[in-house]
PDB file of N, CA and C in Angstrom:
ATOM      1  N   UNK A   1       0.831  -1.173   0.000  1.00  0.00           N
ATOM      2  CA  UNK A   1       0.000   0.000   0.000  1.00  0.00           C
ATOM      3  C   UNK A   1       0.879   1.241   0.000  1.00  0.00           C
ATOM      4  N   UNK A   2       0.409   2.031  -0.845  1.00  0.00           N
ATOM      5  CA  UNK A   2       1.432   3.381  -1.106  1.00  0.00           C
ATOM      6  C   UNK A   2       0.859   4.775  -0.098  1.00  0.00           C
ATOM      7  N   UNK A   3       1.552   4.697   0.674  1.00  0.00           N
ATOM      8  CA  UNK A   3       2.123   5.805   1.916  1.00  0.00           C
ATOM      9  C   UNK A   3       0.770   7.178   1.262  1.00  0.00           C
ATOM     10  N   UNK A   4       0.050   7.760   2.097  1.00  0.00           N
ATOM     11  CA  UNK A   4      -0.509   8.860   1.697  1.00  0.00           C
ATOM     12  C   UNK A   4      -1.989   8.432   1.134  1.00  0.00           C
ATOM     13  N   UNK A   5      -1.804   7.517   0.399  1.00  0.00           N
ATOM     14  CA  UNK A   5      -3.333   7.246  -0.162  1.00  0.00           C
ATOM     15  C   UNK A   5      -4.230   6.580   0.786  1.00  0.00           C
ATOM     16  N   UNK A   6      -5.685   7.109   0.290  1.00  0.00           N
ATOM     17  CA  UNK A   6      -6.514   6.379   1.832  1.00  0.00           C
ATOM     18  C   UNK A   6      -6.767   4.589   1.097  1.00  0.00           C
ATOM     19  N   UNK A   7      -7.146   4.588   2.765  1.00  0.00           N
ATOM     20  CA  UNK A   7      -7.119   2.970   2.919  1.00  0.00           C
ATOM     21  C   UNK A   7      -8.404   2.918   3.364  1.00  0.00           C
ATOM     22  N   UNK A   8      -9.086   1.854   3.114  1.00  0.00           N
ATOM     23  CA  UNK A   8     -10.930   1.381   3.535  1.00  0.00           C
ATOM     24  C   UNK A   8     -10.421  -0.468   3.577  1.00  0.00           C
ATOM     25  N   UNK A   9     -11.072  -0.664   5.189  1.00  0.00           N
ATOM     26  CA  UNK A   9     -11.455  -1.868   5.313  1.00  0.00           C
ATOM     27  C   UNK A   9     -12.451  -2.618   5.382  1.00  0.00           C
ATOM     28  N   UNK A  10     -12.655  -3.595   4.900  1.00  0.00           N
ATOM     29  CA  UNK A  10     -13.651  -4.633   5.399  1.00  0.00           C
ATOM     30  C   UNK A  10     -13.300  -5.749   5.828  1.00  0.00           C
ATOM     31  N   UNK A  11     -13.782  -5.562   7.097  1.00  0.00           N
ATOM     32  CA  UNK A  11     -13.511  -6.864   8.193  1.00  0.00           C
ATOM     33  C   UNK A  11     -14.549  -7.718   8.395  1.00  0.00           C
ATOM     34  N   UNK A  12     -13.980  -8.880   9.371  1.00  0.00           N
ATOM     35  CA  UNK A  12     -14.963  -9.777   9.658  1.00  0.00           C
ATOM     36  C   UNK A  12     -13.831  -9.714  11.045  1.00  0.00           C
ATOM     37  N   UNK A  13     -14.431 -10.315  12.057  1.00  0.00           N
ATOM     38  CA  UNK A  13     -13.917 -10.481  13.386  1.00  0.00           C
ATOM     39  C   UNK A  13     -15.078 -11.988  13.595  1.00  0.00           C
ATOM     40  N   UNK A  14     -14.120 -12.921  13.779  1.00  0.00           N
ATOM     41  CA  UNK A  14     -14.753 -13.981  14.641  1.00  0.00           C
ATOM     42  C   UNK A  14     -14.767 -14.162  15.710  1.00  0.00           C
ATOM     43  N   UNK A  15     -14.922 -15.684  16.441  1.00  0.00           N
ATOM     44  CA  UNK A  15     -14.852 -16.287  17.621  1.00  0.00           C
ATOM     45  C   UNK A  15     -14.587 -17.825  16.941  1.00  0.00           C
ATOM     46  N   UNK A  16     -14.074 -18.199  18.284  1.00  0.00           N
ATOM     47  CA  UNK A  16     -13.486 -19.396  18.126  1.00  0.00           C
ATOM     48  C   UNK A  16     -14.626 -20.490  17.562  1.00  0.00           C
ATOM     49  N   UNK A  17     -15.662 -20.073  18.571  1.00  0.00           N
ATOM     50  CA  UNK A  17     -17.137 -21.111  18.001  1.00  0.00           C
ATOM     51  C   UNK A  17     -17.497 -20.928  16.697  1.00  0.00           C
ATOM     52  N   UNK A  18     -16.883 -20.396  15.640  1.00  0.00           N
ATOM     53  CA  UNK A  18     -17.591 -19.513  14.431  1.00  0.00           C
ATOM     54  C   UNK A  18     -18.883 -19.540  14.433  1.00  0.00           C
ATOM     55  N   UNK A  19     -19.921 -18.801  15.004  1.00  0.00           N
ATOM     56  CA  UNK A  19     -20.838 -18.710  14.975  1.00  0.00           C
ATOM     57  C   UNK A  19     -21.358 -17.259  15.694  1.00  0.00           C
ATOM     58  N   UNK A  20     -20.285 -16.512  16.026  1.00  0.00           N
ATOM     59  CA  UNK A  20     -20.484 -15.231  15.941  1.00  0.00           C
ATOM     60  C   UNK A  20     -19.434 -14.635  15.101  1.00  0.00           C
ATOM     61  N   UNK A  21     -19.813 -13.722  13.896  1.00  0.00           N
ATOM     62  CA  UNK A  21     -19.167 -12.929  13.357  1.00  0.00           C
ATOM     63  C   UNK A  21     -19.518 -11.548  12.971  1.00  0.00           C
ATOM     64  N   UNK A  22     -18.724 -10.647  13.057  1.00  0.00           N
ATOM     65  CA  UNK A  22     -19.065  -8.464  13.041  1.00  0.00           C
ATOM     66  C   UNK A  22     -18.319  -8.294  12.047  1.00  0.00           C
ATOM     67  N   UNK A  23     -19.124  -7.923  10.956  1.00  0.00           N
ATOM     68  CA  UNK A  23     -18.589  -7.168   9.948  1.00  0.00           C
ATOM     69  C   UNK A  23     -18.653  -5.795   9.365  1.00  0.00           C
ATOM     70  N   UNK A  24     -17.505  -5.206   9.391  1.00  0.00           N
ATOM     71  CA  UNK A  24     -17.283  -3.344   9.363  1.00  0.00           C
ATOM     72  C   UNK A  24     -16.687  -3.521   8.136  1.00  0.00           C
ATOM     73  N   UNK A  25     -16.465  -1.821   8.583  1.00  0.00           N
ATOM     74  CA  UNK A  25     -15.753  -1.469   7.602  1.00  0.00           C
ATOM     75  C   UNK A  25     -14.596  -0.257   8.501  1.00  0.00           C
ATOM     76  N   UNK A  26     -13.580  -0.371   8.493  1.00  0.00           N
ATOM     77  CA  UNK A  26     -12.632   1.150   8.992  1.00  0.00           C
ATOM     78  C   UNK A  26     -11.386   1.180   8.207  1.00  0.00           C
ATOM     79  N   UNK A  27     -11.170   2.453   8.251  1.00  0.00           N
ATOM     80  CA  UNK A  27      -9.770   3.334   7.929  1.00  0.00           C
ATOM     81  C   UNK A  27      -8.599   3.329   7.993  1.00  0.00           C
ATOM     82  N   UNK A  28      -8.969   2.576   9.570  1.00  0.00           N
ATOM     83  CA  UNK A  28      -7.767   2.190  10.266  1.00  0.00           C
ATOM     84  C   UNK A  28      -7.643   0.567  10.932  1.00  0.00           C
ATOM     85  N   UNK A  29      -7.229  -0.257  10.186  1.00  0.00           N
ATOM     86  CA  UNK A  29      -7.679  -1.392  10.864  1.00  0.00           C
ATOM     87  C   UNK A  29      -6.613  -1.651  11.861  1.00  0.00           C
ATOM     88  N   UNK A  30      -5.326  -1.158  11.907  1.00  0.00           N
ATOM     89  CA  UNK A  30      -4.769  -1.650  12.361  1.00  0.00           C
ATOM     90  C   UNK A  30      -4.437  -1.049  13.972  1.00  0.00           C
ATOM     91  N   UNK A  31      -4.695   0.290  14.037  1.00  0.00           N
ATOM     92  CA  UNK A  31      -5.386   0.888  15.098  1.00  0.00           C
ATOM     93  C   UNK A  31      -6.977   0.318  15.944  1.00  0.00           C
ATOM     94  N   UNK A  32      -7.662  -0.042  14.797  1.00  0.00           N
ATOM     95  CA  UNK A  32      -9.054  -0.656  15.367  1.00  0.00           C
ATOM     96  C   UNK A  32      -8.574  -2.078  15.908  1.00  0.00           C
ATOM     97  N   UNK A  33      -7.338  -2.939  16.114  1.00  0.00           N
ATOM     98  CA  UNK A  33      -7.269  -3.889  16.202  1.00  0.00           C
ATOM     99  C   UNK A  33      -6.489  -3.995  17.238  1.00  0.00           C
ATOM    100  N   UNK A  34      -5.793  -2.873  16.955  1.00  0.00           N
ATOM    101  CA  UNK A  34      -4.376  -3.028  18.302  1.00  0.00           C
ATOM    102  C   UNK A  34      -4.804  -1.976  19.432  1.00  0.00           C
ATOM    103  N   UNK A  35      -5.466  -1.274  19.617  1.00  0.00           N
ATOM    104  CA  UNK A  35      -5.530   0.046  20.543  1.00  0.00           C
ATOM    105  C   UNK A  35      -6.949   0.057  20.854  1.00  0.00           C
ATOM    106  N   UNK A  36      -8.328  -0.426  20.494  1.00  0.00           N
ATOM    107  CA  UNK A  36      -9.187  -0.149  21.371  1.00  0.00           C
ATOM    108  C   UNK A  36     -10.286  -1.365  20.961  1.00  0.00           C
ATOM    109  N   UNK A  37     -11.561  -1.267  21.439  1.00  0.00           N
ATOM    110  CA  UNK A  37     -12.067  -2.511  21.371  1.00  0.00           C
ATOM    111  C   UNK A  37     -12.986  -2.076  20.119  1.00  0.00           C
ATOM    112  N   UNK A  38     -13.217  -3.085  18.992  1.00  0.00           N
ATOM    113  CA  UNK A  38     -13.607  -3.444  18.334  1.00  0.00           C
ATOM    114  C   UNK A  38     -15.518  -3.194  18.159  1.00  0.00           C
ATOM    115  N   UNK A  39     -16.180  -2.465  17.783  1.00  0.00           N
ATOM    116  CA  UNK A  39     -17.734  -1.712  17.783  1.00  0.00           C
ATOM    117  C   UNK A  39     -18.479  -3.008  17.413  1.00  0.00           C
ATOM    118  N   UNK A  40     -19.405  -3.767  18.529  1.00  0.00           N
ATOM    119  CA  UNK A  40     -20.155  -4.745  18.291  1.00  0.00           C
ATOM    120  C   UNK A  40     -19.747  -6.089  18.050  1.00  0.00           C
ATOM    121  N   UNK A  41     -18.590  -6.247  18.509  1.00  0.00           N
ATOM    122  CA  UNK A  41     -17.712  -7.819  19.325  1.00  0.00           C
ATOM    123  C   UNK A  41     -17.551  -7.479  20.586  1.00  0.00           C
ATOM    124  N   UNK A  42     -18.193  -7.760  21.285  1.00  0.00           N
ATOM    125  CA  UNK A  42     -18.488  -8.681  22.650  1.00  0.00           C
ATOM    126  C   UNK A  42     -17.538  -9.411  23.233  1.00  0.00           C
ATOM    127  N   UNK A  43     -17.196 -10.691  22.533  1.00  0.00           N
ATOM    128  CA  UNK A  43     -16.019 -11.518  22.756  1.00  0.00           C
ATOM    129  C   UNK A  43     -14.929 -11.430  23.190  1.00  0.00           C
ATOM    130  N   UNK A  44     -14.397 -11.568  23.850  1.00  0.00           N
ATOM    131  CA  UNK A  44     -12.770 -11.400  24.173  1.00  0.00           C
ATOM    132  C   UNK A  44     -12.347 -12.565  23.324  1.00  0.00           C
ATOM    133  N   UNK A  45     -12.983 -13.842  23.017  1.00  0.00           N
ATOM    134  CA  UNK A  45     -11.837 -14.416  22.132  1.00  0.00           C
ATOM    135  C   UNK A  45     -12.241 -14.254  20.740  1.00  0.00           C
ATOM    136  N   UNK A  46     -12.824 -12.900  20.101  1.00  0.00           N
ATOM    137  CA  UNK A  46     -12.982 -12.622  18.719  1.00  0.00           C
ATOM    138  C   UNK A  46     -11.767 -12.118  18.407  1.00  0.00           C
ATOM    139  N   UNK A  47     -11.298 -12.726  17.380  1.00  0.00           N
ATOM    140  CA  UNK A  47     -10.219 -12.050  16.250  1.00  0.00           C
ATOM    141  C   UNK A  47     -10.645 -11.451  15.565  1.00  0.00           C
ATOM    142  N   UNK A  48      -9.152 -10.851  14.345  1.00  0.00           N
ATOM    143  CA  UNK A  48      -9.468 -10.550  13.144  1.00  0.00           C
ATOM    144  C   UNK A  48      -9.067 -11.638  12.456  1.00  0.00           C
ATOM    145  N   UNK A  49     -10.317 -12.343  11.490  1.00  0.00           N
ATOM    146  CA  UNK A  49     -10.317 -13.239  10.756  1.00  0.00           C
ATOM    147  C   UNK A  49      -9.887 -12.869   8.961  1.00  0.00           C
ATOM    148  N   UNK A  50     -10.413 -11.922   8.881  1.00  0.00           N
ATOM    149  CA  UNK A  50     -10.719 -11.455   7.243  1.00  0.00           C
ATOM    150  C   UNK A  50     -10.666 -10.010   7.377  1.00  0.00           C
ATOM    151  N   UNK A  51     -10.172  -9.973   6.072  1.00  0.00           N
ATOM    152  CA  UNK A  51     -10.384  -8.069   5.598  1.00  0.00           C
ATOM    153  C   UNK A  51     -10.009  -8.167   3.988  1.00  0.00           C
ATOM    154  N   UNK A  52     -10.752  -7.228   3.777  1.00  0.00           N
ATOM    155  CA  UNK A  52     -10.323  -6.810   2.522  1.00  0.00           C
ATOM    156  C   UNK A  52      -9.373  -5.217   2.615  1.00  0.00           C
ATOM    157  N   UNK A  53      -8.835  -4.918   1.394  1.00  0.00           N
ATOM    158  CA  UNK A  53      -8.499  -3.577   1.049  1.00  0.00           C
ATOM    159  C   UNK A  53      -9.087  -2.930   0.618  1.00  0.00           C
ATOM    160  N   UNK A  54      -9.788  -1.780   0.191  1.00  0.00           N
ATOM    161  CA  UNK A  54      -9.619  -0.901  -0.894  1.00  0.00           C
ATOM    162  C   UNK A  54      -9.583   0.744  -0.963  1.00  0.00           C
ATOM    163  N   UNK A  55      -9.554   1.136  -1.782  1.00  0.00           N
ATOM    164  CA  UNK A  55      -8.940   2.481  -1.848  1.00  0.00           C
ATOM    165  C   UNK A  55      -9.443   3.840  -2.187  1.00  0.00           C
ATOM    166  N   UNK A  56     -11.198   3.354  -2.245  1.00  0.00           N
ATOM    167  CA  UNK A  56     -12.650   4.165  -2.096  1.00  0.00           C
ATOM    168  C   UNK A  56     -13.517   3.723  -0.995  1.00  0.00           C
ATOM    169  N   UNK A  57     -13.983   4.695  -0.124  1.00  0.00           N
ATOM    170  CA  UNK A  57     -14.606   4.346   1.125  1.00  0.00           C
ATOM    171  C   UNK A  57     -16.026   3.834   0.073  1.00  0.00           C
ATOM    172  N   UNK A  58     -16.879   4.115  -0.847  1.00  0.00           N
ATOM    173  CA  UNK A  58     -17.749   3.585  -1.157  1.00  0.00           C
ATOM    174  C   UNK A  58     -17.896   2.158  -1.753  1.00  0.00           C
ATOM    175  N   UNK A  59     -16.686   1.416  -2.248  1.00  0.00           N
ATOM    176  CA  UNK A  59     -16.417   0.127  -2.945  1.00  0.00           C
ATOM    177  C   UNK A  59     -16.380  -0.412  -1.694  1.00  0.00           C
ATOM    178  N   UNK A  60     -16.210   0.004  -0.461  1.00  0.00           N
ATOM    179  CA  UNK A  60     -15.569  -0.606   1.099  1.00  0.00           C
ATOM    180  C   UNK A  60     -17.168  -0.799   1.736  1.00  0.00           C
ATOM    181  N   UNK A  61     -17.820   0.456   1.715  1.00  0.00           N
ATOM    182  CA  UNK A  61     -19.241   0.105   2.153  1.00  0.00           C
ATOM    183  C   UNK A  61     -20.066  -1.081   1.530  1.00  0.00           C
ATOM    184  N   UNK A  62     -19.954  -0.229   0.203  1.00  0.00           N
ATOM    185  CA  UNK A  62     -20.804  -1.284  -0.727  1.00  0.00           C
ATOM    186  C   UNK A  62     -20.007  -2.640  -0.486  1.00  0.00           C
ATOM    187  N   UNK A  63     -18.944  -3.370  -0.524  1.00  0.00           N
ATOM    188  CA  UNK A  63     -18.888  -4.439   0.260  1.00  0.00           C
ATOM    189  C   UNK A  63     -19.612  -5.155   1.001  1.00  0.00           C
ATOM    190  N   UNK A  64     -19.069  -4.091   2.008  1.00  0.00           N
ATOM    191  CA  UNK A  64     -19.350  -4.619   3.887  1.00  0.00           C
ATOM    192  C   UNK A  64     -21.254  -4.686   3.846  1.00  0.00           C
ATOM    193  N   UNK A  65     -22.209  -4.200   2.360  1.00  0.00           N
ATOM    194  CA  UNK A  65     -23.597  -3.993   2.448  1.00  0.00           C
ATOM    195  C   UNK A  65     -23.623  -5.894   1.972  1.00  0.00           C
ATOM    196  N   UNK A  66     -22.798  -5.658   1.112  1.00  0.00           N
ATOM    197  CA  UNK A  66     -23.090  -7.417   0.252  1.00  0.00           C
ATOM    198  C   UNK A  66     -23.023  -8.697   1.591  1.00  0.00           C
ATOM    199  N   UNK A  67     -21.782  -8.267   2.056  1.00  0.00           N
ATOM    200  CA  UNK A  67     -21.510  -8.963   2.826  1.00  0.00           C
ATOM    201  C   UNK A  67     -22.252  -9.393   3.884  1.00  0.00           C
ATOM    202  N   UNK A  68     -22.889  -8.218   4.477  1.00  0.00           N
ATOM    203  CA  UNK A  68     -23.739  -8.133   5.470  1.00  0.00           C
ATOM    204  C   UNK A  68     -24.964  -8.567   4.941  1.00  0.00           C
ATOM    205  N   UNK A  69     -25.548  -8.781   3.959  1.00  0.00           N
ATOM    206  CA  UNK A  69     -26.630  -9.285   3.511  1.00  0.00           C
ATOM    207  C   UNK A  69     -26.921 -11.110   3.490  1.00  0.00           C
ATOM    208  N   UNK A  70     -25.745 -11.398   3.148  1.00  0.00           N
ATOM    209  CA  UNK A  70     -25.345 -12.521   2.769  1.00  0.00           C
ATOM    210  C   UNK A  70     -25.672 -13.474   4.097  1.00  0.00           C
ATOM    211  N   UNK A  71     -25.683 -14.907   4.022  1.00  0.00           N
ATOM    212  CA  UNK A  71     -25.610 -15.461   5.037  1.00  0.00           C
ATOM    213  C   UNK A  71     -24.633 -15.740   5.971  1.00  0.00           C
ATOM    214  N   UNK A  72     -24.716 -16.194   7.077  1.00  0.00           N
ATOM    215  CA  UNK A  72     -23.437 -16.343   7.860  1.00  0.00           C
ATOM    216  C   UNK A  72     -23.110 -17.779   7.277  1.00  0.00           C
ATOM    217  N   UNK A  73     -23.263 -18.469   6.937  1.00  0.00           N
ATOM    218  CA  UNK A  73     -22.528 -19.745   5.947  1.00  0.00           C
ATOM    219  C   UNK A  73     -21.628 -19.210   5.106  1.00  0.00           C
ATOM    220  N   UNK A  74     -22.129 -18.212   4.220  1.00  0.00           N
ATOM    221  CA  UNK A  74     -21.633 -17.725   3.209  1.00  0.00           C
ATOM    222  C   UNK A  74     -19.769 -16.394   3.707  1.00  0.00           C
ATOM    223  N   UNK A  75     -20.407 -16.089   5.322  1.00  0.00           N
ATOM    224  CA  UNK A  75     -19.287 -15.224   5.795  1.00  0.00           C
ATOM    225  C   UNK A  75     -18.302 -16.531   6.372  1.00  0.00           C
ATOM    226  N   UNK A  76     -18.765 -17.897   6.540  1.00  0.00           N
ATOM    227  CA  UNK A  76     -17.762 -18.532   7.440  1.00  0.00           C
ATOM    228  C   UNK A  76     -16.960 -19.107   5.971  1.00  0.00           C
ATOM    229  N   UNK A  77     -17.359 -19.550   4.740  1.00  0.00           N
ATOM    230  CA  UNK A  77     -17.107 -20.318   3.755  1.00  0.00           C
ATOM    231  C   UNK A  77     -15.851 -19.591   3.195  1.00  0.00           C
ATOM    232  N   UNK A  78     -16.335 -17.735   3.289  1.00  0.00           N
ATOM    233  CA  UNK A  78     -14.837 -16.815   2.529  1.00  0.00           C
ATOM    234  C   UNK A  78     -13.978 -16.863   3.825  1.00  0.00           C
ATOM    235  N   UNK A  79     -14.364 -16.932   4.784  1.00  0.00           N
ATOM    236  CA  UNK A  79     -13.073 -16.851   5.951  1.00  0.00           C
ATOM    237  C   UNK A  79     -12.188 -17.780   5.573  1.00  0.00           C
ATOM    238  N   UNK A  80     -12.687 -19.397   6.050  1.00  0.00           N
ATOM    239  CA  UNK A  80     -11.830 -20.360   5.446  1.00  0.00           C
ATOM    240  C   UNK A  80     -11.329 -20.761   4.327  1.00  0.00           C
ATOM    241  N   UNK A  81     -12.120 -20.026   3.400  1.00  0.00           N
ATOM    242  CA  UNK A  81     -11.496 -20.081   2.101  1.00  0.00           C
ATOM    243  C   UNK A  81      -9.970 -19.714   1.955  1.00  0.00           C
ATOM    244  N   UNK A  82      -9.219 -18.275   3.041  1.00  0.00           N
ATOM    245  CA  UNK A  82      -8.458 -17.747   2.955  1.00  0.00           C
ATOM    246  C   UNK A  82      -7.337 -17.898   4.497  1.00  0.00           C
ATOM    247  N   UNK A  83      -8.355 -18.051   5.268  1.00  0.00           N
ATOM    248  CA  UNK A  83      -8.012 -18.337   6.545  1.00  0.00           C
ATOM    249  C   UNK A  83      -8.655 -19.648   7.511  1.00  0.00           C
ATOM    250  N   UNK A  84      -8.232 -20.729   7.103  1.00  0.00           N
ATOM    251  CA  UNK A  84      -9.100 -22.483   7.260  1.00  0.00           C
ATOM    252  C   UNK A  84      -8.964 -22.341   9.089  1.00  0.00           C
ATOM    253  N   UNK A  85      -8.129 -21.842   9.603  1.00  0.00           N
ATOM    254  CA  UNK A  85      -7.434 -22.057  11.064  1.00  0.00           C
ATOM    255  C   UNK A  85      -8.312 -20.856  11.866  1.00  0.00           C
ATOM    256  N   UNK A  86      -9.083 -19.840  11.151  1.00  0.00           N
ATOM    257  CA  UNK A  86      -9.405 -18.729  12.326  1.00  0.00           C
ATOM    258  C   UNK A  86      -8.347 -17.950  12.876  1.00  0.00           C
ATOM    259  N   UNK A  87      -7.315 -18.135  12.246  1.00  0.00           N
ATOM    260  CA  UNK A  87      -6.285 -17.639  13.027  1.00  0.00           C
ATOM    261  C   UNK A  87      -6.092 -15.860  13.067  1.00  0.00           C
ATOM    262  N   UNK A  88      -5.762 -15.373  13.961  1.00  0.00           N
ATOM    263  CA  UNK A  88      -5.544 -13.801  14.235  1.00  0.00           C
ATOM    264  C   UNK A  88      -4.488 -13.052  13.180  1.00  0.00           C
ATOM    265  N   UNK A  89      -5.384 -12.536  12.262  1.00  0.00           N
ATOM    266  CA  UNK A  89      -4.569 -11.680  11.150  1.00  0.00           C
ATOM    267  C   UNK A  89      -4.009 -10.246  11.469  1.00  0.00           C
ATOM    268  N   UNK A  90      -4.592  -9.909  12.887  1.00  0.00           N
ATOM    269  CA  UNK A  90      -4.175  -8.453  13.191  1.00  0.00           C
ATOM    270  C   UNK A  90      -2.517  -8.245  12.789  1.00  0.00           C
ATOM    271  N   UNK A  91      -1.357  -9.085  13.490  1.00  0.00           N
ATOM    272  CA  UNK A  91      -0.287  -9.062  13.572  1.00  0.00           C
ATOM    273  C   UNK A  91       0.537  -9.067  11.832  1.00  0.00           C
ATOM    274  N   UNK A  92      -0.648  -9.235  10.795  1.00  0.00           N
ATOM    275  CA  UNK A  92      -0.218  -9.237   9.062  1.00  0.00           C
ATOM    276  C   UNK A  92      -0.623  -7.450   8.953  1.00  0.00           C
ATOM    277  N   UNK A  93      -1.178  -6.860  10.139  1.00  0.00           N
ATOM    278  CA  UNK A  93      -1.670  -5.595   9.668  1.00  0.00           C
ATOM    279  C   UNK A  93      -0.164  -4.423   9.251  1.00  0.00           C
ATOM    280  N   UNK A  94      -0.017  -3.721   8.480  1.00  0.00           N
ATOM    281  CA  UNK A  94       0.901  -2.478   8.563  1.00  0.00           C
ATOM    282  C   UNK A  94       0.656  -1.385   9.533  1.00  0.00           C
ATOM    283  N   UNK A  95       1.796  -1.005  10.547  1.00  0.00           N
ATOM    284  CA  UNK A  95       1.041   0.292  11.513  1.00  0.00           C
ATOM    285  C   UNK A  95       1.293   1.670  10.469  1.00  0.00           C
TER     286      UNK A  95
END
């Protein structure tokens, strides 16, 4: 990612049970991940499972609208598609 240009996320935050998952969208994910708690995860053992990039806050909404529409089968199927383990992606974030 090139220094200066904005950044838009779309996340997913799990739990270990996969059967709760919060999907946003922020600016800053890597601040939203490391420094304060996470808007509508509950969980203490929710990660960051998934995110996308992109580089218009409206391609980032419109996302996080699809996404959020979609079923939660359909949010656990792209997690593991990319991430099979659940495992905590915060630490792949750039500060």
């Amino acid at each position: 990612m090139m220094q200066g240009e904005p950044h838009y996320f779309v996340y997913i935050f799990g739990d270990q049970t996969h059967e709760n998952v919060e999907i946003g969208v922020a600016g800053d994910l890597y601040k939203l991940t490391h420094t304060q708690a996470v808007p509508g995860v509950e969980s203490k053992t929710a990660r960051l499972v998934y995110y996308e990039h992109y580089s218009a806050e409206s391609d980032a909404l419109h996302r996080q609208e699809q996404l959020t529409r979609d079923s939660l089968d359909h949010a656990i199927y792209l997690i593991e598609s990319v991430n099979p383990n659940w495992l905590d992606l915060s630490d792949t974030l750039d500060n």
